[in-house]
N, C-alpha and C. Protein backbone atom coordinates (compact mmCIF):
# COMPACT_ATOMS: atom_id res chain seq x y z
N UNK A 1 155.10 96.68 32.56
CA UNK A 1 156.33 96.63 31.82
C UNK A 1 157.44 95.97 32.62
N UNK A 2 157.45 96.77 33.78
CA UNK A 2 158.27 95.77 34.46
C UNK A 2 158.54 94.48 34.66
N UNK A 3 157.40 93.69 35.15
CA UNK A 3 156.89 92.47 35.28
C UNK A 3 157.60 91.98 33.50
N UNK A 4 156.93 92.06 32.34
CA UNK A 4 157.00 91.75 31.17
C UNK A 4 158.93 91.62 31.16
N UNK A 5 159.44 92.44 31.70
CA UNK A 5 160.60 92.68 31.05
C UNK A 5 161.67 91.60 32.07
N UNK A 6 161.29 91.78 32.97
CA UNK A 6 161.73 90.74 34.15
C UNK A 6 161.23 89.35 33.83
N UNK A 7 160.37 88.90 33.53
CA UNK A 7 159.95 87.82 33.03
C UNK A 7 160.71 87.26 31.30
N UNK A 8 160.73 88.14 30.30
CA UNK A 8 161.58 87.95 29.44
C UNK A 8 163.42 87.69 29.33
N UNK A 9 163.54 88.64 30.76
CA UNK A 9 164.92 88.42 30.92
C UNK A 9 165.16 87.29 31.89
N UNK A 10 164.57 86.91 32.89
CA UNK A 10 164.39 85.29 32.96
C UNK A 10 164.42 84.20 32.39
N UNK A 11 163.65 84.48 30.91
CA UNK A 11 163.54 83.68 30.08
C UNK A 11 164.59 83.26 28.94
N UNK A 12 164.95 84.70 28.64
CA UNK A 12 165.72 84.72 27.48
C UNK A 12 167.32 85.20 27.94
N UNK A 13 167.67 85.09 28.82
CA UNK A 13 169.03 86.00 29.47
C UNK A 13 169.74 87.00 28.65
N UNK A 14 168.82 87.77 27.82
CA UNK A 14 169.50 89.16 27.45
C UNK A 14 169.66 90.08 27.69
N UNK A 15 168.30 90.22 28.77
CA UNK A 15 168.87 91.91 29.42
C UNK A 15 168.83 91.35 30.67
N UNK A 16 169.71 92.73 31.46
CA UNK A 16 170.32 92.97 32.60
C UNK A 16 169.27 93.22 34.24
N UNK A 17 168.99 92.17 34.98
CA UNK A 17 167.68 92.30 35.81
C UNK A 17 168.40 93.42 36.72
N UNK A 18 169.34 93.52 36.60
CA UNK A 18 170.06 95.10 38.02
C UNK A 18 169.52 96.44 37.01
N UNK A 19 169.51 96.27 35.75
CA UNK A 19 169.01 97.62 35.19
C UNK A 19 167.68 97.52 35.03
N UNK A 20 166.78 96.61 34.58
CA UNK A 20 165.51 96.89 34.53
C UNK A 20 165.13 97.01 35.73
N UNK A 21 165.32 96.29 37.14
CA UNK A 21 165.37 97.06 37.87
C UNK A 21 165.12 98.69 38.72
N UNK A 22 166.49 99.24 38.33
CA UNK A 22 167.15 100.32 38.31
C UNK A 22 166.11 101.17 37.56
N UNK A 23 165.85 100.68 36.05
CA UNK A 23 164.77 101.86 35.70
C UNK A 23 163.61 101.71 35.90
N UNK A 24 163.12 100.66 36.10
CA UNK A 24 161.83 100.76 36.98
C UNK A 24 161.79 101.47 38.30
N UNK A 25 162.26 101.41 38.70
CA UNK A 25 162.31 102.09 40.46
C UNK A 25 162.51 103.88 39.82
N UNK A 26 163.40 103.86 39.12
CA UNK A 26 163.59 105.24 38.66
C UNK A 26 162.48 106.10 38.09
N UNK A 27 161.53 104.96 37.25
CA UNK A 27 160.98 105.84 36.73
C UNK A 27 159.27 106.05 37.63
N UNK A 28 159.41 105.24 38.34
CA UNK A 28 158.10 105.25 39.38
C UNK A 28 158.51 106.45 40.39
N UNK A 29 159.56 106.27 41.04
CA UNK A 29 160.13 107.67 41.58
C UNK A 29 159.86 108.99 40.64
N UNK A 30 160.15 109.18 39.57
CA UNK A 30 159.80 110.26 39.13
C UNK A 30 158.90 110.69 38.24
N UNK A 31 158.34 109.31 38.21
CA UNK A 31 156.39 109.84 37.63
C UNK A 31 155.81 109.90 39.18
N UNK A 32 156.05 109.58 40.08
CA UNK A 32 155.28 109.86 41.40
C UNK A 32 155.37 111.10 41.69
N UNK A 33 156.56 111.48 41.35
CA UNK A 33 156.95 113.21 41.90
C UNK A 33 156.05 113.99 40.93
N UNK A 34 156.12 113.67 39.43
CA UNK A 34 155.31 114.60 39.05
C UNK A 34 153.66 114.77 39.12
N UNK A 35 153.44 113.42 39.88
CA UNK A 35 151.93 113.20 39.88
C UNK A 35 151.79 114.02 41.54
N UNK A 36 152.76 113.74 42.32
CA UNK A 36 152.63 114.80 43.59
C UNK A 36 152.58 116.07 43.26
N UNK A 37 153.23 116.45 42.34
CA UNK A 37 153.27 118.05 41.78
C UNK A 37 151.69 118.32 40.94
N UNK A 38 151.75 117.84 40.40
CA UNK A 38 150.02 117.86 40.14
C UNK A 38 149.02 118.19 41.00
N UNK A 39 148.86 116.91 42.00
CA UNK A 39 147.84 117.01 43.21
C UNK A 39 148.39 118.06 43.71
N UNK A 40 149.19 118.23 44.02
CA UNK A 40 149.75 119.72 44.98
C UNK A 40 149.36 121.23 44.20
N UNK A 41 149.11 121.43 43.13
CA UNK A 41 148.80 122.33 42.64
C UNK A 41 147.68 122.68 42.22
N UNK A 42 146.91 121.56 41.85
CA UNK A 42 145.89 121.96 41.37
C UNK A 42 144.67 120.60 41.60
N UNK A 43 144.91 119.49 42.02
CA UNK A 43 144.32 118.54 42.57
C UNK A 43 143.01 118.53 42.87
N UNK A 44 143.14 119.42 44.06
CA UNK A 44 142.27 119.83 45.06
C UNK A 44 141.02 120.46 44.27
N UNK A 45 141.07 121.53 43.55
CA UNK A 45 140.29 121.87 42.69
C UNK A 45 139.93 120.71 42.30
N UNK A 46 140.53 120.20 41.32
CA UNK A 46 139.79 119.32 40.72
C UNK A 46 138.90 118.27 40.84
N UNK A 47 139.39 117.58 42.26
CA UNK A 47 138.14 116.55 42.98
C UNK A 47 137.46 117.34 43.30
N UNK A 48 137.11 118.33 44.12
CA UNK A 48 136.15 119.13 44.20
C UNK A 48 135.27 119.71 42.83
N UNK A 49 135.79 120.63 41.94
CA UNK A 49 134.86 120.32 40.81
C UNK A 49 134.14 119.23 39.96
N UNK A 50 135.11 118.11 39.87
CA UNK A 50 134.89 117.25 39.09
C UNK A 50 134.75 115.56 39.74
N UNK A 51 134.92 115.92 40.78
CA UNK A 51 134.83 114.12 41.86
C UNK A 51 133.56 113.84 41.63
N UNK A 52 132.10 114.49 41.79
CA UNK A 52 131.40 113.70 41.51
C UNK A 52 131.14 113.05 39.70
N UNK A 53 131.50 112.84 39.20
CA UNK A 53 131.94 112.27 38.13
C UNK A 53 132.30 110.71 38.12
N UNK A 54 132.77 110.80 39.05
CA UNK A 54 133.50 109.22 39.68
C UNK A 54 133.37 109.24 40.75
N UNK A 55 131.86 109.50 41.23
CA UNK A 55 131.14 109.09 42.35
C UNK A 55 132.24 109.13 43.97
N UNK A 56 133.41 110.63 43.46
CA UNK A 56 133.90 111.09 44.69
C UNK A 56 133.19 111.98 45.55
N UNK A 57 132.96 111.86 46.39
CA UNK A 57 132.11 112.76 47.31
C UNK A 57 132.59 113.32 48.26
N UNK A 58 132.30 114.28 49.15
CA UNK A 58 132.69 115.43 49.97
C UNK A 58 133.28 114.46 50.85
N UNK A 59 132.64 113.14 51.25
CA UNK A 59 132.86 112.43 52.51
C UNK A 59 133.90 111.71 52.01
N UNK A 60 134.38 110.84 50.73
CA UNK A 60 135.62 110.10 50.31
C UNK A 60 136.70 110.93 50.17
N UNK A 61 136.73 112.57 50.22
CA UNK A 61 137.64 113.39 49.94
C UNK A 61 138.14 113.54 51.35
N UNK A 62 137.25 113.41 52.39
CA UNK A 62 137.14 114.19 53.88
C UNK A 62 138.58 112.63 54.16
N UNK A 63 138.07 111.30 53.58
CA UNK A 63 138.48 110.55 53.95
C UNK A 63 139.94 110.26 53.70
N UNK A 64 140.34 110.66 52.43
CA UNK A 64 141.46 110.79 52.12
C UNK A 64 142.20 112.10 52.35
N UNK A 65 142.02 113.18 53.38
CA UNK A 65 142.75 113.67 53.95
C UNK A 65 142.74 113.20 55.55
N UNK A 66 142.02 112.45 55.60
CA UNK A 66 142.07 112.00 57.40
C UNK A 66 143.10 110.65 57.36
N UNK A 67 143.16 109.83 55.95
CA UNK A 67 144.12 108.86 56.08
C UNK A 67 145.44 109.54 55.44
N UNK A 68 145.46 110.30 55.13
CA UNK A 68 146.85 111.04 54.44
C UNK A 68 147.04 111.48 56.12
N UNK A 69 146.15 111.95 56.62
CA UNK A 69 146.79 112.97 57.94
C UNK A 69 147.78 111.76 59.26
N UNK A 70 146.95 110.78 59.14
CA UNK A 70 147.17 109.55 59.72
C UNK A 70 148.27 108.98 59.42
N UNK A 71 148.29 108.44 57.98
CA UNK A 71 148.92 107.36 57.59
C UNK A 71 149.59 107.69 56.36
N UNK A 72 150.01 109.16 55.84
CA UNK A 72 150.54 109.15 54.86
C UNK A 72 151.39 108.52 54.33
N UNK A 73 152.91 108.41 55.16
CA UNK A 73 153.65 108.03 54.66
C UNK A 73 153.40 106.08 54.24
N UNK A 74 152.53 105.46 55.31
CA UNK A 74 152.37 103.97 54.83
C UNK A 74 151.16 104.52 53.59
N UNK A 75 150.72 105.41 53.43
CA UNK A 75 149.63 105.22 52.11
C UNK A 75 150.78 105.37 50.77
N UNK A 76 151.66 105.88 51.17
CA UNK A 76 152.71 106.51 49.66
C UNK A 76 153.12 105.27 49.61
N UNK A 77 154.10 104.37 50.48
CA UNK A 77 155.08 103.26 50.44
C UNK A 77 154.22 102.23 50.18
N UNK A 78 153.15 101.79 51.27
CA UNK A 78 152.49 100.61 50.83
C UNK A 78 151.34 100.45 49.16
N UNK A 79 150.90 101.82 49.20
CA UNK A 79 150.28 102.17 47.52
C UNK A 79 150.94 101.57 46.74
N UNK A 80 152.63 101.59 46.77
CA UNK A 80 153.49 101.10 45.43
C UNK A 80 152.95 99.73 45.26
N UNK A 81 152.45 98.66 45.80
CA UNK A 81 152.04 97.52 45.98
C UNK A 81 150.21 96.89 45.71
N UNK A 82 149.51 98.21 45.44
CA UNK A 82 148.29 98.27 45.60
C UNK A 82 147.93 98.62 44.22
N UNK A 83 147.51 98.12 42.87
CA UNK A 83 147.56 98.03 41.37
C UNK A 83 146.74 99.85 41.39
N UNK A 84 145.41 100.00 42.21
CA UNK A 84 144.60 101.37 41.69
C UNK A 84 145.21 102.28 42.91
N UNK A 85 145.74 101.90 43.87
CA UNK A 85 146.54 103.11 44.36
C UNK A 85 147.80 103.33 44.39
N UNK A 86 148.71 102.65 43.15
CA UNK A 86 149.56 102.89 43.08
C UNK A 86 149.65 103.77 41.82
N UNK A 87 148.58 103.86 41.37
CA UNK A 87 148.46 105.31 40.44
C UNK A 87 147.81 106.01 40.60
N UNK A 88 147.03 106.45 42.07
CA UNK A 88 146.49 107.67 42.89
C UNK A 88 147.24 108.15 43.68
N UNK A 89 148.52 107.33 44.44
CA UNK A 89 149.33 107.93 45.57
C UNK A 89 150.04 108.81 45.90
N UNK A 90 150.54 109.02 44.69
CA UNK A 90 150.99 110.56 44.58
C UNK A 90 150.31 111.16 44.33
N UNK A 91 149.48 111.75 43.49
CA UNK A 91 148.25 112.36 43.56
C UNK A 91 147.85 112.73 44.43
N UNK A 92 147.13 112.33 44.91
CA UNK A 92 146.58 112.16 46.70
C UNK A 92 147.14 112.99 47.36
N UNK A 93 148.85 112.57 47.31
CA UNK A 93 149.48 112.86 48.09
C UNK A 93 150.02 114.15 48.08
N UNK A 94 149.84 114.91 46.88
CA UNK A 94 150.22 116.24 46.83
C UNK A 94 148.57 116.59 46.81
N UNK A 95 147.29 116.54 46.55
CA UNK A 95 146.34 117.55 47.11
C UNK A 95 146.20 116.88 48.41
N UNK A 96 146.42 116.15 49.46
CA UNK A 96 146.56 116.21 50.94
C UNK A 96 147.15 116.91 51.52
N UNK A 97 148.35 117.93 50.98
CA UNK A 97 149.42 118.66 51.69
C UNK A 97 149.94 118.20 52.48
N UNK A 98 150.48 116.46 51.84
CA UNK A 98 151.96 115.82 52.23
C UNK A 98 153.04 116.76 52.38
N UNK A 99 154.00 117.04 53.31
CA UNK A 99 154.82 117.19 53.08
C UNK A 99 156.05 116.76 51.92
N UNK A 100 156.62 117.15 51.07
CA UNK A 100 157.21 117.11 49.99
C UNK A 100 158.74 115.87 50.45
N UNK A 101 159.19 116.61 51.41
CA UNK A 101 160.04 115.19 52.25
C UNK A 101 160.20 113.94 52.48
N UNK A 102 159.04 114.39 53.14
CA UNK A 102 158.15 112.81 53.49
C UNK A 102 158.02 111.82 52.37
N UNK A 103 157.19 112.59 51.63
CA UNK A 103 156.59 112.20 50.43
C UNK A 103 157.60 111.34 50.01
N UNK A 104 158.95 112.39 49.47
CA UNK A 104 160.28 111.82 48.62
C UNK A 104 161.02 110.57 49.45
N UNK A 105 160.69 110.74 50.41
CA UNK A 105 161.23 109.23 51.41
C UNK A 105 160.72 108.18 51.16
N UNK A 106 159.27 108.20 51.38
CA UNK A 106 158.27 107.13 51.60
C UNK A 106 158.18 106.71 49.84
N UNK A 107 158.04 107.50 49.09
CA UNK A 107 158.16 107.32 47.69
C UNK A 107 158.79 106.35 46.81
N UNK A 108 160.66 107.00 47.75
CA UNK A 108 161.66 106.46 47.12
C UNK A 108 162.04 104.82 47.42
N UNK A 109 161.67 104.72 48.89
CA UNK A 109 161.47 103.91 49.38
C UNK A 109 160.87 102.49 48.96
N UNK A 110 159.32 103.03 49.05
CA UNK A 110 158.63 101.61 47.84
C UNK A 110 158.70 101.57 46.34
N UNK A 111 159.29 102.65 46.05
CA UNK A 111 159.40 101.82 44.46
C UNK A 111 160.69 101.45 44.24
N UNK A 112 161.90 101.81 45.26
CA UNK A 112 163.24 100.22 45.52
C UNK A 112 162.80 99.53 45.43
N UNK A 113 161.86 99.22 46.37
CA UNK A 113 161.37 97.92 47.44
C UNK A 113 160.48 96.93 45.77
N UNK A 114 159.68 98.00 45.82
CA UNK A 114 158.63 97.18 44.29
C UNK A 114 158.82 96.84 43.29
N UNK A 115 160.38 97.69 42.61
CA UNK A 115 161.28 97.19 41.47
C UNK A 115 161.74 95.98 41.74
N UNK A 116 162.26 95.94 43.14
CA UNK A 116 163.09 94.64 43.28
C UNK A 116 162.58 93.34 43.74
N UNK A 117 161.63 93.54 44.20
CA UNK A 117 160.60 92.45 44.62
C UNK A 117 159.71 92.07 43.57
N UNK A 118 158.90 92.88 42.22
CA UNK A 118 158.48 92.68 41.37
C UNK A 118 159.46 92.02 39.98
N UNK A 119 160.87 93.26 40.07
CA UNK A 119 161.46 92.12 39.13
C UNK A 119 162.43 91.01 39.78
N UNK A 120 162.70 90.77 40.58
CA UNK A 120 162.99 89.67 41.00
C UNK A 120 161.83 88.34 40.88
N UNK A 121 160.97 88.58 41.58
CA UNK A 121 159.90 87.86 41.51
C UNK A 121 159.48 87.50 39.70
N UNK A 122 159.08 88.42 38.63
CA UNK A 122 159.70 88.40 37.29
C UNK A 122 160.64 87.48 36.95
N UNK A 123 161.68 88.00 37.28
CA UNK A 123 162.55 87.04 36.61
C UNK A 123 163.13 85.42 37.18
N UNK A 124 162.64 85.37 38.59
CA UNK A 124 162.15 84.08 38.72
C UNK A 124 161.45 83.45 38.27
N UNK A 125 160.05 83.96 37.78
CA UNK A 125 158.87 83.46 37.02
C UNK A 125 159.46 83.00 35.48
N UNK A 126 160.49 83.89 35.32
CA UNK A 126 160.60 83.28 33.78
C UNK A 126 162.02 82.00 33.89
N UNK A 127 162.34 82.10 34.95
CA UNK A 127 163.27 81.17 34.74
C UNK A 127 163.14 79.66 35.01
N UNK A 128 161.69 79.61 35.71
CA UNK A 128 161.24 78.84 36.06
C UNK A 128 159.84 78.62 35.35
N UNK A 129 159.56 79.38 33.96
CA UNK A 129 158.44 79.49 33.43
C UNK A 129 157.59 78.05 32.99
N UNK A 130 158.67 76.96 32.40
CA UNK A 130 158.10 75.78 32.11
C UNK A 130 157.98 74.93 33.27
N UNK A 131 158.38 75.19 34.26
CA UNK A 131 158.08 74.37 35.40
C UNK A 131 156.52 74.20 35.93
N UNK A 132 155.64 75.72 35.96
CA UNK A 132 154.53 76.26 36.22
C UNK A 132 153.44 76.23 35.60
N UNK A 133 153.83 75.37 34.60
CA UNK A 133 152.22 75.54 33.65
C UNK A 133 151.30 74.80 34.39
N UNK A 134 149.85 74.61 33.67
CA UNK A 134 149.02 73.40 33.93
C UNK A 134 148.53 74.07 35.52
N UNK A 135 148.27 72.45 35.96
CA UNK A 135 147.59 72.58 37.37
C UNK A 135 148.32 73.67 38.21
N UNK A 136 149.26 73.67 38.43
CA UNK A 136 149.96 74.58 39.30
C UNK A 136 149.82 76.34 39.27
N UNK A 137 149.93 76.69 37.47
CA UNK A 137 149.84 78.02 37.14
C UNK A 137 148.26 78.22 37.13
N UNK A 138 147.45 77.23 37.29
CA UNK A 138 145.63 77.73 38.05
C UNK A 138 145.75 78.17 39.23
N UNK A 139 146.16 77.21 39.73
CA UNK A 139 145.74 77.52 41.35
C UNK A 139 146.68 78.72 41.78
N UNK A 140 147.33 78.90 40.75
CA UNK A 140 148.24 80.41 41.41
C UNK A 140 147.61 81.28 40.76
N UNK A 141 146.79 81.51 39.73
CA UNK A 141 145.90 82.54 39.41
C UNK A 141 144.80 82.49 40.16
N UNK A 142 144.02 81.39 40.57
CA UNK A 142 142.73 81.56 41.68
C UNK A 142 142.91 82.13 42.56
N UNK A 143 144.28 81.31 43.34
CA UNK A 143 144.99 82.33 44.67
C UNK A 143 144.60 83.84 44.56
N UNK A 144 145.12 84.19 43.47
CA UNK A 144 145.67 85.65 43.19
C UNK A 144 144.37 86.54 43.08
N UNK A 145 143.38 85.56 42.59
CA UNK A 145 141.79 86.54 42.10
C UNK A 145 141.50 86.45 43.84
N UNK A 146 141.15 85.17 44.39
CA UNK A 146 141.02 85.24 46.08
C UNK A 146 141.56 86.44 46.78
N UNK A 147 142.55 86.53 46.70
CA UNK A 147 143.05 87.62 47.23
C UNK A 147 142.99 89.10 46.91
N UNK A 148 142.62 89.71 45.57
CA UNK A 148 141.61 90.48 44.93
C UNK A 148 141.00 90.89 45.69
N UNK A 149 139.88 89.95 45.46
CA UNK A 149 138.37 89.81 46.38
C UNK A 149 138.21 90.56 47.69
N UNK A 150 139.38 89.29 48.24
CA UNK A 150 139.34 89.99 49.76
C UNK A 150 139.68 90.87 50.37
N UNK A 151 140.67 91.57 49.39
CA UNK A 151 140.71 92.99 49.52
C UNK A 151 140.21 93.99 49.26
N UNK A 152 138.95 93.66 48.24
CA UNK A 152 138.14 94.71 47.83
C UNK A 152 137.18 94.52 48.86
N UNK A 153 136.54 93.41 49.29
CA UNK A 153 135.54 93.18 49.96
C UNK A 153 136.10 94.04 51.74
N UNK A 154 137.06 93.68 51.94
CA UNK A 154 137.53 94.41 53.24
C UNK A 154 137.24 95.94 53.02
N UNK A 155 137.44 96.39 52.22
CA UNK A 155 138.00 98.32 52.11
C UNK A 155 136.56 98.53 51.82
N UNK A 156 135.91 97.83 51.14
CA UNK A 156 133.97 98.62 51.21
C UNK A 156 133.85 97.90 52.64
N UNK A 157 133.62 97.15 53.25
CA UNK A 157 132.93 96.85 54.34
C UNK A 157 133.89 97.83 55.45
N UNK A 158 134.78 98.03 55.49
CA UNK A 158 135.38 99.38 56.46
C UNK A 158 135.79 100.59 55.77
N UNK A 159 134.81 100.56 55.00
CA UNK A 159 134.50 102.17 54.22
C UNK A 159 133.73 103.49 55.31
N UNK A 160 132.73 102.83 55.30
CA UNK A 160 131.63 103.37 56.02
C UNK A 160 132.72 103.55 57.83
N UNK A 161 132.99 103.11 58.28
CA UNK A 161 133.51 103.31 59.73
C UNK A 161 134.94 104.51 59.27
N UNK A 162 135.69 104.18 58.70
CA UNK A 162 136.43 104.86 58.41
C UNK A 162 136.52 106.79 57.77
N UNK A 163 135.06 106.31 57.37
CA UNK A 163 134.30 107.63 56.88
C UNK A 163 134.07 108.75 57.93
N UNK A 164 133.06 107.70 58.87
CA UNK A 164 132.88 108.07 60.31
C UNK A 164 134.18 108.93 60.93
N UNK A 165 135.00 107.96 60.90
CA UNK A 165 136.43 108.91 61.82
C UNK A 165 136.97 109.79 61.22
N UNK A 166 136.93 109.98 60.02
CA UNK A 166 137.46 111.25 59.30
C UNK A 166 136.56 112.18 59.49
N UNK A 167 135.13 112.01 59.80
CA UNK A 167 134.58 113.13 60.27
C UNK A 167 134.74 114.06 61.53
N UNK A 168 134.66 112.79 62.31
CA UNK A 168 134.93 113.07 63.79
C UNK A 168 136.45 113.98 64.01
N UNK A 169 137.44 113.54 62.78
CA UNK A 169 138.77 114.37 63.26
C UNK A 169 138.76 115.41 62.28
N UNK A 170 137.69 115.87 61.05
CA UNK A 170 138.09 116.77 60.38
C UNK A 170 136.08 117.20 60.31
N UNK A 171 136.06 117.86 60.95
CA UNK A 171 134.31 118.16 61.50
C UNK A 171 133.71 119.00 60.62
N UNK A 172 132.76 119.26 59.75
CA UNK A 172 131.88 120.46 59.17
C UNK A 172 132.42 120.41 57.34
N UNK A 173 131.70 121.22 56.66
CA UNK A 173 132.42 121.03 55.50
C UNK A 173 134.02 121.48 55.21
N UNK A 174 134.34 120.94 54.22
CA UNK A 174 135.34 120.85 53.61
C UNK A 174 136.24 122.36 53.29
N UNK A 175 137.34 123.09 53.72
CA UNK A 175 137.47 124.31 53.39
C UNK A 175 138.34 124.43 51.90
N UNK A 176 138.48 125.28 51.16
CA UNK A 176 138.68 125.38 50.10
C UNK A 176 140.19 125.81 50.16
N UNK A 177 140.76 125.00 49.27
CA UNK A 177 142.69 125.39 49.61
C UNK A 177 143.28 126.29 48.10
């Protein structure tokens, strides 16, 4: 929506890019909080009952509390930027037993950062929309699948090692919260 609306107001100069903006950032801030309130309450249960379903396992759960323990706050801020973990990150982040602080920092933080860089970026795209067609608007979608790729292809090929170290720092099964 964002993107869409930033791109239209590029295009069409009727609405206001400081408010779409403004409510984008707003409202990612406070669907994150309630998706932290979720995972924080009852989360945990639930990947545990129901993770294998979606082929979550004892060891991808082990893993996402060893990178929450690590790296929470860059998993909350940099997630806003990441299309499938930017609608797990809060989540996550309340059954990890993020601190709630933290959380609201690192939170508030990237979805400023992602409102304004997404609709900016938006509403450049539309203001410059007929400039981009044709040859140019390919090779910026190939780019974009390339880069996809190589990010999916990176996170399975340092799946398995990463697995490893969450064992090593969180040892034996899983205790029940």
């Amino acid at each position: 929506m964002l993107l869409l609306a930033a791109i239209y107001a590029g295009t069409m100069h009727r609405l206001s890019i400081p408010f779409i903006i403004l409510a984008a950032a707003a409202g990612a801030i406070l669907g994150d909080n309630l998706g932290f309130w979720v995972g924080r309450e009852g989360g945990y249960r639930l990947l545990r009952r129901y993770g294998r379903y979606i082929h979550l396992k004892e060891r991808q759960i082990k893993l996402g509390q060893y990178l929450f323990m690590k790296h929470g706050g860059k998993v909350v801020f940099f997630g806003r930027f990441v299309a499938v973990l930017r609608a797990w990150a809060a989540f996550l982040a309340g059954v990890n037993r993020m601190r709630w602080p933290a959380f609201l920092l690192f939170n508030a933080l990237g979805g400023c950062l992602w409102a304004t860089i997404y609709g900016l970026g938006g509403y450049a795209l539309g203001n410059s929309f007929s400039k981009i067609t044709g040859p140019i608007g390919i090779v910026l979608l190939i780019l974009a699948v390339l880069i996809i790729l190589i990010g999916f292809f990176f996170l399975r090929r340092n799946e398995h090692r990463l697995e490893e170290e969450a064992e090593r720092a969180l040892p034996g099964p899983l205790e029940r919260q």
